[in-house]
Protein backbone atom coordinates (compact mmCIF):
# COMPACT_ATOMS: atom_id res chain seq x y z
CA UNK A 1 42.04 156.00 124.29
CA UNK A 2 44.44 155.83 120.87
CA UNK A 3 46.64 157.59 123.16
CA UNK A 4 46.85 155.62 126.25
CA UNK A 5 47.49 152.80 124.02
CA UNK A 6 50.40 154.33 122.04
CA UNK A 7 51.92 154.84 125.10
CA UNK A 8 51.80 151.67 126.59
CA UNK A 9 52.75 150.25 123.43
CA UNK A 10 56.09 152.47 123.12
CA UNK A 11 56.27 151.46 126.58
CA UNK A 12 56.52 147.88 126.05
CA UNK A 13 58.84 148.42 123.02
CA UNK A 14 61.03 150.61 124.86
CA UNK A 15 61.01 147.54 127.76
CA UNK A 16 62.02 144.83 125.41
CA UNK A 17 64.76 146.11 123.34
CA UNK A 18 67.13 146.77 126.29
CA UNK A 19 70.62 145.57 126.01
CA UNK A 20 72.23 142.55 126.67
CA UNK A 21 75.58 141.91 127.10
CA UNK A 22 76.98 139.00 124.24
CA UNK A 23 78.07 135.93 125.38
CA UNK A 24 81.43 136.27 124.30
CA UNK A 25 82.02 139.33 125.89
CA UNK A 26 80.90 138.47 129.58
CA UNK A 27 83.62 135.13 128.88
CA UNK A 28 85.80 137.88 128.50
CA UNK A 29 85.37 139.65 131.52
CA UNK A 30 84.78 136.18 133.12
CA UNK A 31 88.49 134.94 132.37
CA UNK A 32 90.43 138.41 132.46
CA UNK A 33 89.03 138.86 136.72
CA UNK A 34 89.99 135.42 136.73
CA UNK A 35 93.55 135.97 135.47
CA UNK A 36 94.12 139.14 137.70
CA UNK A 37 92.98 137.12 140.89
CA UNK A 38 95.78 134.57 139.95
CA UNK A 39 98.37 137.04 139.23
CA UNK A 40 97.80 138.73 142.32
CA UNK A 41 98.15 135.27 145.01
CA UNK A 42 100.19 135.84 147.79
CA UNK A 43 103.58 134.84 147.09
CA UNK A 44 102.82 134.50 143.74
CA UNK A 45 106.09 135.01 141.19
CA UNK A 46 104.66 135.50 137.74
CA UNK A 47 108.24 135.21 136.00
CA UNK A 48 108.47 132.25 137.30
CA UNK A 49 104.38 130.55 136.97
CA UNK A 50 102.39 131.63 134.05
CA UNK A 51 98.84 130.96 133.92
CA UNK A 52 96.86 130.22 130.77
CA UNK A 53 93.06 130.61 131.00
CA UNK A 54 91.58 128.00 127.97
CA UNK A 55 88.42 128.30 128.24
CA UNK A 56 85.71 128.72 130.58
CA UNK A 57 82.25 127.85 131.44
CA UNK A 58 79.57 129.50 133.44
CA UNK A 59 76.03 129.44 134.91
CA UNK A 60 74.35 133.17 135.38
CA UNK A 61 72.48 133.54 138.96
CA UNK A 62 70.59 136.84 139.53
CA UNK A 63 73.66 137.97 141.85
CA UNK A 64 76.64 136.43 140.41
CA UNK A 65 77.93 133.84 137.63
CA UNK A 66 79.23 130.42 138.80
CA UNK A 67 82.15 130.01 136.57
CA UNK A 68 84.52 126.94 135.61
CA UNK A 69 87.51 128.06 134.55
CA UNK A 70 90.10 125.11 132.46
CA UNK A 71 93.51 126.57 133.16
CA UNK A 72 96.96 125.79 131.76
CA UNK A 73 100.10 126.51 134.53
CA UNK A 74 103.41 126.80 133.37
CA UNK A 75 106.31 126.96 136.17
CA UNK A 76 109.91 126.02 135.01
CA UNK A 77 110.01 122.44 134.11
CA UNK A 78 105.74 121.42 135.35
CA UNK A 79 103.37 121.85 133.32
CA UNK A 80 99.44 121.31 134.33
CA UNK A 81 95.87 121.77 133.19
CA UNK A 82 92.81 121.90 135.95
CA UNK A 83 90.02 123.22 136.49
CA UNK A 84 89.73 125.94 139.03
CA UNK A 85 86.18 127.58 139.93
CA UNK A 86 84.68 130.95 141.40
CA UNK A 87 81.85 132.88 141.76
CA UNK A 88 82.06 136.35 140.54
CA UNK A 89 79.59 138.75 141.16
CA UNK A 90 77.56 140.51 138.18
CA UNK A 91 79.12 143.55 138.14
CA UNK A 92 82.90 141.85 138.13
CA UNK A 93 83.68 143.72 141.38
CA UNK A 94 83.77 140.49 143.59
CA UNK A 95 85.42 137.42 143.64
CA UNK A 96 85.32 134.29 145.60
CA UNK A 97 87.76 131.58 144.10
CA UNK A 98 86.81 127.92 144.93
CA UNK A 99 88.75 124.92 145.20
């Protein structure tokens, strides 16, 4: 019996304690696929527009995060700030940029 219990008790531990990815790091991920998508538009010049990824925001679904992304463009004399969204999928594989 002592036994069956020690091992559903390891069990449980061993359940608990797995990893989770920190916040700060998945906003990482979040704005560099973000950044890549932009850099690689069609017809997209990137001497000429730069893009600037502030900050961004995001809801986690079991499939994908639902991200809100403030970005800062830069092309010769404009200069913007928007927000631009996307869902991108929880392995950072996929993206689907909204509008």
């Amino acid at each position: 019996m002592r036994k069956i219990i020690a091992i559903l008790l390891i069990a449980a531990c061993a359940f608990a304690c797995r990893y989770q990815t920190p916040e700060n790091e998945i906003k990482e991920h979040l704005k560099r696929k973000m950044t890549d998508l932009l850099y690689q538009g069609k017809n997209n010049d990137s001497s000429i527009t730069k893009y600037n990824i502030l900050d961004v925001t995001y809801f986690s679904n079991p499939d994908n995060y639902f991200c809100k992304f403030k970005v800062h463009m830069h092309e010769n004399n404009l200069d913007t700030t928007g927000i631009m969204t996307a869902r991108i999928s929880r392995d950072f594989s996929k993206i689907n940029r909204g509008f």
